[in-house]
C-alpha atoms as a PDB file:
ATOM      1  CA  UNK A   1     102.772 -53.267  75.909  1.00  0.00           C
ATOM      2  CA  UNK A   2     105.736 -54.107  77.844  1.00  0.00           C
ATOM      3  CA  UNK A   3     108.002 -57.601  76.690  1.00  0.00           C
ATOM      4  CA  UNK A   4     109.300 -60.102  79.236  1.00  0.00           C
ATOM      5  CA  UNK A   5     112.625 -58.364  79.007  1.00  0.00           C
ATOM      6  CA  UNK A   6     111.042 -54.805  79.850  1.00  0.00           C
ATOM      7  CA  UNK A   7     110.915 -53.211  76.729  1.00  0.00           C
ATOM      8  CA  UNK A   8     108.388 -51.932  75.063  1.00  0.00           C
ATOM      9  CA  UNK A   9     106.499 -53.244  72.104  1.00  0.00           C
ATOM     10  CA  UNK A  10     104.870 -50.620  69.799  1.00  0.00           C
ATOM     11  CA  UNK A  11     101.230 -51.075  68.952  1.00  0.00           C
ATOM     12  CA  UNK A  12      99.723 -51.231  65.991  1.00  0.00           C
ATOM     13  CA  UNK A  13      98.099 -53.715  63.397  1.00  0.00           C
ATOM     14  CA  UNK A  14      99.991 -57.489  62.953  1.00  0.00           C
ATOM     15  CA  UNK A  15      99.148 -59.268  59.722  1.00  0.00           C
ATOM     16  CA  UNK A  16     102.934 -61.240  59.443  1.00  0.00           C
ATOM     17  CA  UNK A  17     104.970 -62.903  62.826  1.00  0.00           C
ATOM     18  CA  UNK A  18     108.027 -64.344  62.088  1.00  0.00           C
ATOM     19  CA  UNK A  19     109.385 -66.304  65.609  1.00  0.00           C
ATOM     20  CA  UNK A  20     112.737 -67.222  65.956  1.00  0.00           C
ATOM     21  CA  UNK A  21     112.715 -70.084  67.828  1.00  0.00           C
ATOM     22  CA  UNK A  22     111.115 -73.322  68.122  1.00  0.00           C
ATOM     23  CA  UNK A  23     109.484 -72.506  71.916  1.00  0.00           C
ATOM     24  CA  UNK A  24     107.497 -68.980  70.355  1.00  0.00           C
ATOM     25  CA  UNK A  25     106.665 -70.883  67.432  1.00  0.00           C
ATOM     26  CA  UNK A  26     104.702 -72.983  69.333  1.00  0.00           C
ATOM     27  CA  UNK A  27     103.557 -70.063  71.777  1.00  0.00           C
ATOM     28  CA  UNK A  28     102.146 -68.167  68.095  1.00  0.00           C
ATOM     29  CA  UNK A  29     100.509 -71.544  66.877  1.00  0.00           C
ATOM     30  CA  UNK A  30      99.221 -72.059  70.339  1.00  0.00           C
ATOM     31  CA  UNK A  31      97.724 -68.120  71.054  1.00  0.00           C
ATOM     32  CA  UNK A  32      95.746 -68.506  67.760  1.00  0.00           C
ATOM     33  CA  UNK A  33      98.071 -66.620  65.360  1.00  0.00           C
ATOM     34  CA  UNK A  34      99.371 -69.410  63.528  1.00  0.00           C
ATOM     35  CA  UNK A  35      98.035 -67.869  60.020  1.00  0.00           C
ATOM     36  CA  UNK A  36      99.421 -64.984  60.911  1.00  0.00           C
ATOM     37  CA  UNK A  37     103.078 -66.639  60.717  1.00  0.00           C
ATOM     38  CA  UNK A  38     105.318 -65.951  57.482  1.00  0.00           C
ATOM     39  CA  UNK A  39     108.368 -67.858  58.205  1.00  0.00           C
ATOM     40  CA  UNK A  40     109.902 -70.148  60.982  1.00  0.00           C
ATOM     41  CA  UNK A  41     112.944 -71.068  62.383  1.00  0.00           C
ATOM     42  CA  UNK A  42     114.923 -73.541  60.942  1.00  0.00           C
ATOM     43  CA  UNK A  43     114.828 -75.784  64.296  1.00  0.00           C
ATOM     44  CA  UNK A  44     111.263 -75.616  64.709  1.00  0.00           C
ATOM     45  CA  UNK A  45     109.598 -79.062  64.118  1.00  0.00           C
ATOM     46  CA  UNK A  46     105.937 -78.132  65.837  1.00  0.00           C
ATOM     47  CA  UNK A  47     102.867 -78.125  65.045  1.00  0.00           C
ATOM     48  CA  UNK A  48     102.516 -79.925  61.973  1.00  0.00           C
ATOM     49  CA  UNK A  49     100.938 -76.455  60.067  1.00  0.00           C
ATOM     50  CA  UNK A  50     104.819 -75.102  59.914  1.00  0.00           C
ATOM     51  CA  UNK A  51     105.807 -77.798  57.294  1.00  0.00           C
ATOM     52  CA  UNK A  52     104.661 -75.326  54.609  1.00  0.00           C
ATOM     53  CA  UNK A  53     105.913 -72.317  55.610  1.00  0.00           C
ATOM     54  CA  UNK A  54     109.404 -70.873  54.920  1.00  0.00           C
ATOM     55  CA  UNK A  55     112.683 -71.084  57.361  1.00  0.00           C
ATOM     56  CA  UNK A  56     115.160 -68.482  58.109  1.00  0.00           C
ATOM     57  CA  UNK A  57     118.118 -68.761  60.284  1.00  0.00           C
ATOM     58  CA  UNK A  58     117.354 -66.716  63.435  1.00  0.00           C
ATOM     59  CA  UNK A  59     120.885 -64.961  63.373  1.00  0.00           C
ATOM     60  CA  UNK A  60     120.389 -63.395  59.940  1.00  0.00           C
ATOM     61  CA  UNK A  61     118.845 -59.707  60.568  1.00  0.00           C
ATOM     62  CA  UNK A  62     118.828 -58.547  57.619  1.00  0.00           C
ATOM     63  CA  UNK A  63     116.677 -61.908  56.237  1.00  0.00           C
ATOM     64  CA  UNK A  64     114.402 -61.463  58.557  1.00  0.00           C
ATOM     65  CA  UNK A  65     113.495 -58.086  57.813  1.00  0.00           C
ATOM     66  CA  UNK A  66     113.042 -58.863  54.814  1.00  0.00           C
ATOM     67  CA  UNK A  67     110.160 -61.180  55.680  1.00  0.00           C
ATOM     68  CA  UNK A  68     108.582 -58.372  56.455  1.00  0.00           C
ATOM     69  CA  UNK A  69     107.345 -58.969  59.589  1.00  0.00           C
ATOM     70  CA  UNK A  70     105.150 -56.947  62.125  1.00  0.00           C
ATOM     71  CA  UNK A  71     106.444 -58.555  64.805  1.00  0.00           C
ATOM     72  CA  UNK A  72     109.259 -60.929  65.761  1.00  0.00           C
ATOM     73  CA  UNK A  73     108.448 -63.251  68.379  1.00  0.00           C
ATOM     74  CA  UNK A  74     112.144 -63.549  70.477  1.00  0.00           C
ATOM     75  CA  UNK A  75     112.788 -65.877  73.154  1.00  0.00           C
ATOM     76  CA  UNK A  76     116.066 -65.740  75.866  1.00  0.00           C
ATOM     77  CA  UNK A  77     116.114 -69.462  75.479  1.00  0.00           C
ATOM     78  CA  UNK A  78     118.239 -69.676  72.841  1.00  0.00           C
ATOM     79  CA  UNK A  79     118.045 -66.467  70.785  1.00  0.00           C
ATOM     80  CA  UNK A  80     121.416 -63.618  70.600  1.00  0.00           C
ATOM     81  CA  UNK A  81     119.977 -60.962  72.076  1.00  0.00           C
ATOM     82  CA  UNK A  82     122.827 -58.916  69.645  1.00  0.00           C
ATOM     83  CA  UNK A  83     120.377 -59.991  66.624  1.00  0.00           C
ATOM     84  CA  UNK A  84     117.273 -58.636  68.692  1.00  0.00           C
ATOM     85  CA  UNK A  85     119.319 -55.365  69.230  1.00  0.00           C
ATOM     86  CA  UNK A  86     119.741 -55.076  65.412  1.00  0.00           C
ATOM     87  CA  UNK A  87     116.507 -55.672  64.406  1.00  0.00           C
ATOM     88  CA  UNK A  88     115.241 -53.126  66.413  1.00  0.00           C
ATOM     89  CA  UNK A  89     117.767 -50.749  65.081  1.00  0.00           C
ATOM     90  CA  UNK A  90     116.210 -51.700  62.306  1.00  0.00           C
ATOM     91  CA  UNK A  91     112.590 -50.664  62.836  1.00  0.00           C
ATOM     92  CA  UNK A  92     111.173 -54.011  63.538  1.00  0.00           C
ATOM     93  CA  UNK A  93     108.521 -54.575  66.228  1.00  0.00           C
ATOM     94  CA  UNK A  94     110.410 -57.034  68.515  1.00  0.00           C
ATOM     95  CA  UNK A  95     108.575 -59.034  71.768  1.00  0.00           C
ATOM     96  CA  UNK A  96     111.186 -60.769  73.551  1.00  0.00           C
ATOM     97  CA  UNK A  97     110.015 -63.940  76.321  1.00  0.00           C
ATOM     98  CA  UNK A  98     111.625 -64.365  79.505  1.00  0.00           C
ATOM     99  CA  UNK A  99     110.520 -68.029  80.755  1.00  0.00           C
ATOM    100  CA  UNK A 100     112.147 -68.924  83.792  1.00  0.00           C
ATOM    101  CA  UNK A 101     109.255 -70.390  85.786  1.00  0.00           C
ATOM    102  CA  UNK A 102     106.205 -71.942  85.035  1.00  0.00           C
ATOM    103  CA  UNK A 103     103.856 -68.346  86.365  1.00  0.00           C
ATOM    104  CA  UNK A 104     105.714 -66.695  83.719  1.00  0.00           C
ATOM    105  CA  UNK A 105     105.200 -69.069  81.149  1.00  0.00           C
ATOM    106  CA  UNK A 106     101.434 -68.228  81.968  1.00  0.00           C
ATOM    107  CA  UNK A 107     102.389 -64.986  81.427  1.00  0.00           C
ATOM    108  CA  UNK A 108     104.185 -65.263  78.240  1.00  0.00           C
ATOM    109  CA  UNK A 109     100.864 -67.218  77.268  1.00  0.00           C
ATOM    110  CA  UNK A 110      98.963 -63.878  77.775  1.00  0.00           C
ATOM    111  CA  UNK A 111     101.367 -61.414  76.166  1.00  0.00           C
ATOM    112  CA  UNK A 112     101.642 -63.710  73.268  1.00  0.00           C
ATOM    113  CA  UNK A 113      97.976 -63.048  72.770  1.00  0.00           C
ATOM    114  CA  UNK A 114      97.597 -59.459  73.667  1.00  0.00           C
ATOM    115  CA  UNK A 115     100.726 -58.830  71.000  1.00  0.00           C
ATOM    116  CA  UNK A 116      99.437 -60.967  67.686  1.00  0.00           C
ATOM    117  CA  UNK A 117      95.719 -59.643  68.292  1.00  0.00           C
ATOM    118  CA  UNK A 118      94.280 -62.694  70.204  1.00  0.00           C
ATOM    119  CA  UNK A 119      93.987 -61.448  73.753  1.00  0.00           C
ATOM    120  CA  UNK A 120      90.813 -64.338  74.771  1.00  0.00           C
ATOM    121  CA  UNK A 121      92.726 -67.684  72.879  1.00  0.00           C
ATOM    122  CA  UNK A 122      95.850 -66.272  75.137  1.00  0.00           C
ATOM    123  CA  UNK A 123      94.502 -65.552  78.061  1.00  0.00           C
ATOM    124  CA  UNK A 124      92.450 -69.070  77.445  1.00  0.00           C
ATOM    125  CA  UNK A 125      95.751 -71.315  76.792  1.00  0.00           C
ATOM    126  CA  UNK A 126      97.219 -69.453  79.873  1.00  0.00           C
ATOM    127  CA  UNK A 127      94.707 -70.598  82.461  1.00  0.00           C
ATOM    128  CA  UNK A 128      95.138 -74.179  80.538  1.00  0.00           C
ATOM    129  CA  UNK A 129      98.879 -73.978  81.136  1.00  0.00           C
ATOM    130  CA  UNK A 130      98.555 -72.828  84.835  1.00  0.00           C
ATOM    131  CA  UNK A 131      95.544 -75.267  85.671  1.00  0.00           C
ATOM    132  CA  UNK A 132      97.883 -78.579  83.787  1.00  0.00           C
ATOM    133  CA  UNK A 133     100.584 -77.475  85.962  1.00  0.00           C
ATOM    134  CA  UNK A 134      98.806 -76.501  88.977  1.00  0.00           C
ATOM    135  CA  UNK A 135      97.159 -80.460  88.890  1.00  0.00           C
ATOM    136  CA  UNK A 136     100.970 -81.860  88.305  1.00  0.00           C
ATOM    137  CA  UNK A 137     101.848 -79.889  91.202  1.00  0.00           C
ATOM    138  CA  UNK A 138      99.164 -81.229  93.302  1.00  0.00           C
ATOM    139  CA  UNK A 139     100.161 -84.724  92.586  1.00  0.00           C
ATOM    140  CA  UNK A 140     103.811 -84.554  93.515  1.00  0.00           C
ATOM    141  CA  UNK A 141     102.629 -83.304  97.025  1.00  0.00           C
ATOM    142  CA  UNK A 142     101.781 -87.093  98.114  1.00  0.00           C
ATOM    143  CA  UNK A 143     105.640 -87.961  97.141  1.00  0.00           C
ATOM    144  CA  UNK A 144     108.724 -87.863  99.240  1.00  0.00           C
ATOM    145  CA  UNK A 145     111.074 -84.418  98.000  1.00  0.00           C
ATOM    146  CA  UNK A 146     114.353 -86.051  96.539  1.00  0.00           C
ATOM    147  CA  UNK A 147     117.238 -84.074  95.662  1.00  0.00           C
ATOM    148  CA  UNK A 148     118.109 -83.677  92.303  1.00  0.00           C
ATOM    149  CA  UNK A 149     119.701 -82.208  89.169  1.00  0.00           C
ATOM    150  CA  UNK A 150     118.564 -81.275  85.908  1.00  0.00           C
ATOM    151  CA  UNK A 151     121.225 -82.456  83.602  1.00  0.00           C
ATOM    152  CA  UNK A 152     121.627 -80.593  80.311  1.00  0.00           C
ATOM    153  CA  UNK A 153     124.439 -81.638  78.500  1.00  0.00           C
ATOM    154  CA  UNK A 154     127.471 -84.628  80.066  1.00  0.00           C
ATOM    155  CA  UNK A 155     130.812 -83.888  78.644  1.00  0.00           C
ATOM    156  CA  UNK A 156     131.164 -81.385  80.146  1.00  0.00           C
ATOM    157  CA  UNK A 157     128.538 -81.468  82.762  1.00  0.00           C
ATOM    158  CA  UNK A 158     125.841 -78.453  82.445  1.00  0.00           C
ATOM    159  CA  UNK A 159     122.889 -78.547  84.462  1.00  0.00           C
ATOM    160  CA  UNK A 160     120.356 -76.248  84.924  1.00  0.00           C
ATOM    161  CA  UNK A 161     120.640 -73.724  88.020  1.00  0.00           C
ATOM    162  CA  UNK A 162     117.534 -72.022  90.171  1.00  0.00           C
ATOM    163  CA  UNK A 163     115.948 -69.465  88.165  1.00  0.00           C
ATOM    164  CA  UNK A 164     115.551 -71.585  85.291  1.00  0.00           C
ATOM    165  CA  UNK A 165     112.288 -73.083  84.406  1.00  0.00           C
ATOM    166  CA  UNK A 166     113.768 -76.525  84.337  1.00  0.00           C
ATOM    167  CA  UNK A 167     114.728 -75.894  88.279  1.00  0.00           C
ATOM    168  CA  UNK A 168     110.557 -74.577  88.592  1.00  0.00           C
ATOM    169  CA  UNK A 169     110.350 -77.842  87.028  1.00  0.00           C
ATOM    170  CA  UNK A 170     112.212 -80.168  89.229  1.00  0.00           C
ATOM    171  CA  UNK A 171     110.477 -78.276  92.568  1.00  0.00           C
ATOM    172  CA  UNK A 172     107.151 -78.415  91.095  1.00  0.00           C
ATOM    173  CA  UNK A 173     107.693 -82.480  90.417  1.00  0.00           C
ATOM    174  CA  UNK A 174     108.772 -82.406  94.548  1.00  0.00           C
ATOM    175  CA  UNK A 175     113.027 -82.750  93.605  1.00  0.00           C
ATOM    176  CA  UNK A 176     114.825 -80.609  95.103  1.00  0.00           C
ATOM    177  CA  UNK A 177     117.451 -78.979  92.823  1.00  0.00           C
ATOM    178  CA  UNK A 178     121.412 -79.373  94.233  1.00  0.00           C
ATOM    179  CA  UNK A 179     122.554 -76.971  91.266  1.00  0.00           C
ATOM    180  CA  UNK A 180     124.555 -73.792  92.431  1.00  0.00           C
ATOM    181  CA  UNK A 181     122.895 -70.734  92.392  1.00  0.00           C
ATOM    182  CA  UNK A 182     124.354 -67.678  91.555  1.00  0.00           C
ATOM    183  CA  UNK A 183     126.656 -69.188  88.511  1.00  0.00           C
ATOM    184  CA  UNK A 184     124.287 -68.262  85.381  1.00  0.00           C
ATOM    185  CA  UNK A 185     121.275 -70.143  84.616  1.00  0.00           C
ATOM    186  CA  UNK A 186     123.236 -72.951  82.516  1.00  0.00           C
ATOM    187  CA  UNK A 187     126.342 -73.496  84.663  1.00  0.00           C
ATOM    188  CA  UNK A 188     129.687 -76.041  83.478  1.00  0.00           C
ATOM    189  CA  UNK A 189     129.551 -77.714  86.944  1.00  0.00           C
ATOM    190  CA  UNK A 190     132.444 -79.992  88.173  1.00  0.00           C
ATOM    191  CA  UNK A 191     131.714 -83.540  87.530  1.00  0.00           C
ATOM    192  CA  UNK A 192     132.670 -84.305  91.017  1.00  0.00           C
ATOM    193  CA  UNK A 193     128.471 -83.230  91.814  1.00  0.00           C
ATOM    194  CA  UNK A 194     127.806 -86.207  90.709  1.00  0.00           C
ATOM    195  CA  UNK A 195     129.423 -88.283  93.578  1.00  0.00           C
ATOM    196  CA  UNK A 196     127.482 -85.864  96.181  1.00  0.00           C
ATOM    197  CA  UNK A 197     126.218 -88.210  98.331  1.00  0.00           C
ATOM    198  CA  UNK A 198     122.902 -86.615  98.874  1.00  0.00           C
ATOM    199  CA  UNK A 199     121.674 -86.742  94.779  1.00  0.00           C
ATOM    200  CA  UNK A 200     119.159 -89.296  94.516  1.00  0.00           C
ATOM    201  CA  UNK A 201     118.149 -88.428  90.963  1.00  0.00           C
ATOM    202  CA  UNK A 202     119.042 -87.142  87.255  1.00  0.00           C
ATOM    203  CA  UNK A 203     116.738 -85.652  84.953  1.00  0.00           C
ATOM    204  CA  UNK A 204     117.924 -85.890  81.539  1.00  0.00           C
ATOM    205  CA  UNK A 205     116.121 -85.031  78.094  1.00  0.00           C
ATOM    206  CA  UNK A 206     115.722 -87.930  75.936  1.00  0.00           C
ATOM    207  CA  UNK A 207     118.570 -87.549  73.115  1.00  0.00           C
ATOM    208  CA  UNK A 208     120.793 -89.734  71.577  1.00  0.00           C
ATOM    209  CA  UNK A 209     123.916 -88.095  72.442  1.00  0.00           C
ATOM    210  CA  UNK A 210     122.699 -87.830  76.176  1.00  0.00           C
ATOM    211  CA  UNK A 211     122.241 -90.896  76.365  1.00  0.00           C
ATOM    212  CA  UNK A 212     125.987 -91.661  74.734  1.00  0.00           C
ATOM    213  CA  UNK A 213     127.276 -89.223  77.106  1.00  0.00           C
ATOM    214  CA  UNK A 214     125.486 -90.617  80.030  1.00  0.00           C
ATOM    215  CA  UNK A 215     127.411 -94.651  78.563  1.00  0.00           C
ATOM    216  CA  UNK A 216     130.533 -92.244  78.821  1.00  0.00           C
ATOM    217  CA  UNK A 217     130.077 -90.547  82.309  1.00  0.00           C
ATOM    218  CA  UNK A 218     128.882 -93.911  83.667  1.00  0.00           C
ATOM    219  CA  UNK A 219     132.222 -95.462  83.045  1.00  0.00           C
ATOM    220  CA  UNK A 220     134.210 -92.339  84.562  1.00  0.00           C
ATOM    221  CA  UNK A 221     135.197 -92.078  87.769  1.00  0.00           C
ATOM    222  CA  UNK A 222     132.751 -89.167  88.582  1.00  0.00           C
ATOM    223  CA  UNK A 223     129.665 -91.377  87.394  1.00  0.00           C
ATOM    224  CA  UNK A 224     130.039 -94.560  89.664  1.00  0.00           C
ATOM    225  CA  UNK A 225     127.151 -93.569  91.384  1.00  0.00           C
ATOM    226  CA  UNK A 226     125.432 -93.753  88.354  1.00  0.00           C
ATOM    227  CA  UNK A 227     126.692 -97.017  87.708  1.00  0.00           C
ATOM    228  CA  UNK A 228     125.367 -98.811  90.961  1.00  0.00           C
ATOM    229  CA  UNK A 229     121.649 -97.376  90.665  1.00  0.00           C
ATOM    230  CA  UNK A 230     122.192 -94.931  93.887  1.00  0.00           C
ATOM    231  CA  UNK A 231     121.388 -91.709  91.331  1.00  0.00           C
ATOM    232  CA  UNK A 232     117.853 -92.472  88.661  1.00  0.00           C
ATOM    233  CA  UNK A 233     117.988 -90.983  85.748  1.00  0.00           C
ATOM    234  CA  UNK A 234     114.760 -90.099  84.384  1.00  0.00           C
ATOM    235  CA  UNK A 235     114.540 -89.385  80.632  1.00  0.00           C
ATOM    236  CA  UNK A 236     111.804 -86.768  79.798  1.00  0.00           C
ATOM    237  CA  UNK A 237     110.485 -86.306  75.811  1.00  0.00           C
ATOM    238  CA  UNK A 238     112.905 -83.891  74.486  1.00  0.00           C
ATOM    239  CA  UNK A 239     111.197 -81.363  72.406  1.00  0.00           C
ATOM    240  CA  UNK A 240     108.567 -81.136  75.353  1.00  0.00           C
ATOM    241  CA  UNK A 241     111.529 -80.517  78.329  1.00  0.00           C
ATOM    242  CA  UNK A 242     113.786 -78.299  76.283  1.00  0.00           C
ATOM    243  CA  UNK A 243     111.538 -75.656  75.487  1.00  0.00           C
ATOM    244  CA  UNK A 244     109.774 -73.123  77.572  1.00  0.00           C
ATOM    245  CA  UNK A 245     106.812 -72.815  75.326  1.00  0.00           C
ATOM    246  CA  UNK A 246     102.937 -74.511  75.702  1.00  0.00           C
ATOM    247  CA  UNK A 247     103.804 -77.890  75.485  1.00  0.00           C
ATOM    248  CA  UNK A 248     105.886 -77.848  78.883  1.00  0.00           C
ATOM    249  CA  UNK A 249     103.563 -78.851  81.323  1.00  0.00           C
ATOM    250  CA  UNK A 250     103.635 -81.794  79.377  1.00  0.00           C
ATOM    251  CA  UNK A 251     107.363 -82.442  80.571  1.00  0.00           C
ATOM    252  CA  UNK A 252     105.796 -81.464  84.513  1.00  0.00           C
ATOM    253  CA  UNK A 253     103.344 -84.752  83.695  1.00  0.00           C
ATOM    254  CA  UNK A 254     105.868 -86.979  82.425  1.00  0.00           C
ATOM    255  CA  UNK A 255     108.190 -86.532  85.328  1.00  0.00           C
ATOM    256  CA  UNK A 256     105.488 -86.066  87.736  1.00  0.00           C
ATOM    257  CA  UNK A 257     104.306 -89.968  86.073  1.00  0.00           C
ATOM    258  CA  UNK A 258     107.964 -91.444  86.056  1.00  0.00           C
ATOM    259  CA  UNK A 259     108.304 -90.258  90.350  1.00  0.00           C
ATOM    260  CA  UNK A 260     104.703 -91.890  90.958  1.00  0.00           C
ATOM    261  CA  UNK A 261     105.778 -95.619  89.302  1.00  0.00           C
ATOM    262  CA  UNK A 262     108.935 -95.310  91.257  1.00  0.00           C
ATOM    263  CA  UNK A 263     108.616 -92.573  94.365  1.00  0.00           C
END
């Protein structure tokens, strides 16, 4: 089997999965291999079965071989793909996911199963994934497109550029994403793209400090439009917008929901 990344993931039998981060924990639980799973990451909060199992920081190799683990599930949302490298080096079976749109998270969905030994609950939470986000879809065709950004972090001002599943995101939801292309997928934008004229909304994950920074930005120069109302913010759950794992098309329903109360 080939990764999301392109590399290749020995066969073989898999009786321990240790992911690394919270988005292929979920993916594991989700694909049917949750008993399978020997440790977790220590950010993972989801489902409710990992509260008995052990954490181990995802940046410590050498503890995580030591878990013993058929396979590591790796993700490129969050995880150093240095520590990947050395657990390879290592002889660990490593299956690195790539999701940058919502067809790949499908995919992902699939691989995940084929990997841990449960090819039919994969392949059956990947046509639930594509047929939740398909119907989210469909319902943001009957609004007007806005233009948009996908707001990250405030101070300084990150938002999420196309090629990102947060920009698949915004389309799919009918915004139209004003983030730069060809800067990285996570660009440190100049605040100044705030006063563009055309941005109508803000999509922002649902944190505390967010919403501090968005009290800060507000009272800045660069967030006047903010201020007056002429740029929404829409505040999506957290946990379900940050990660690219099974529970996004969640995130596509909530911000599908929060365009059709106010188009």
């Amino acid at each position: 089997m080939i990764d999301q990344l392109g590399d290749a993931v020995p066969g073989g039998p898999v009786r321990r999965v240790v992911p690394l981060a919270p988005d292929v924990t979920e993916l594991a639980f989700a694909a049917g291999a949750g008993s399978l799973v020997a440790a977790v990451p220590l950010a993972a909060d989801y489902p409710t079965e990992i509260a008995r199992l052990p954490r181990v920081a995802p940046n410590d190799a050498e503890a995580i071989v030591a878990l013993r683990p058929d396979v590591v599930l790796a993700t490129t949302a969050g995880n150093d793909p240095r520590v990947v490298q050395r657990l390879r080096q290592l002889g660990t079976r490593v299956c690195s996911m790539d999701v940058t749109s919502f067809a790949r998270l499908v995919e992902a969905c699939r691989l995940a199963g084929d990997v841990l030994g449960y090819p039919a609950q994969g392949e059956r939470l990947a046509r639930e994934v594509d047929a939740r986000s398909a119907r989210a879809t469909e319902r943001a065709r009957a609004m007007p497109r806005r233009n948009a950004l996908y707001v990250v972090w405030w101070e300084p001002l990150i938002v999420a550029a196309p090629g990102t599943f947060h920009d698949d995101m915004l389309h799919r939801a009918g915004l139209s994403n004003l983030a730069p292309a060809s800067v990285g997928r996570y660009p440190r934008v100049d605040p100044e793209l705030l006063l563009d004229p055309r941005l109508e909304v803000a999509v922002v994950p649902d944190e505390r400090d967010l919403r501090e920074g968005l009290a800060r930005t507000t009272a800045s120069a660069a967030g006047s439009r903010l201020a007056s109302g002429a740029v929404r913010v829409i505040w999506l759950p957290a946990d379900l917008a940050n990660r690219p794992g099974p529970r996004l098309p969640a995130a596509l329903e909530a911000l599908v929901a929060a365009r059709e109360a106010r188009p």
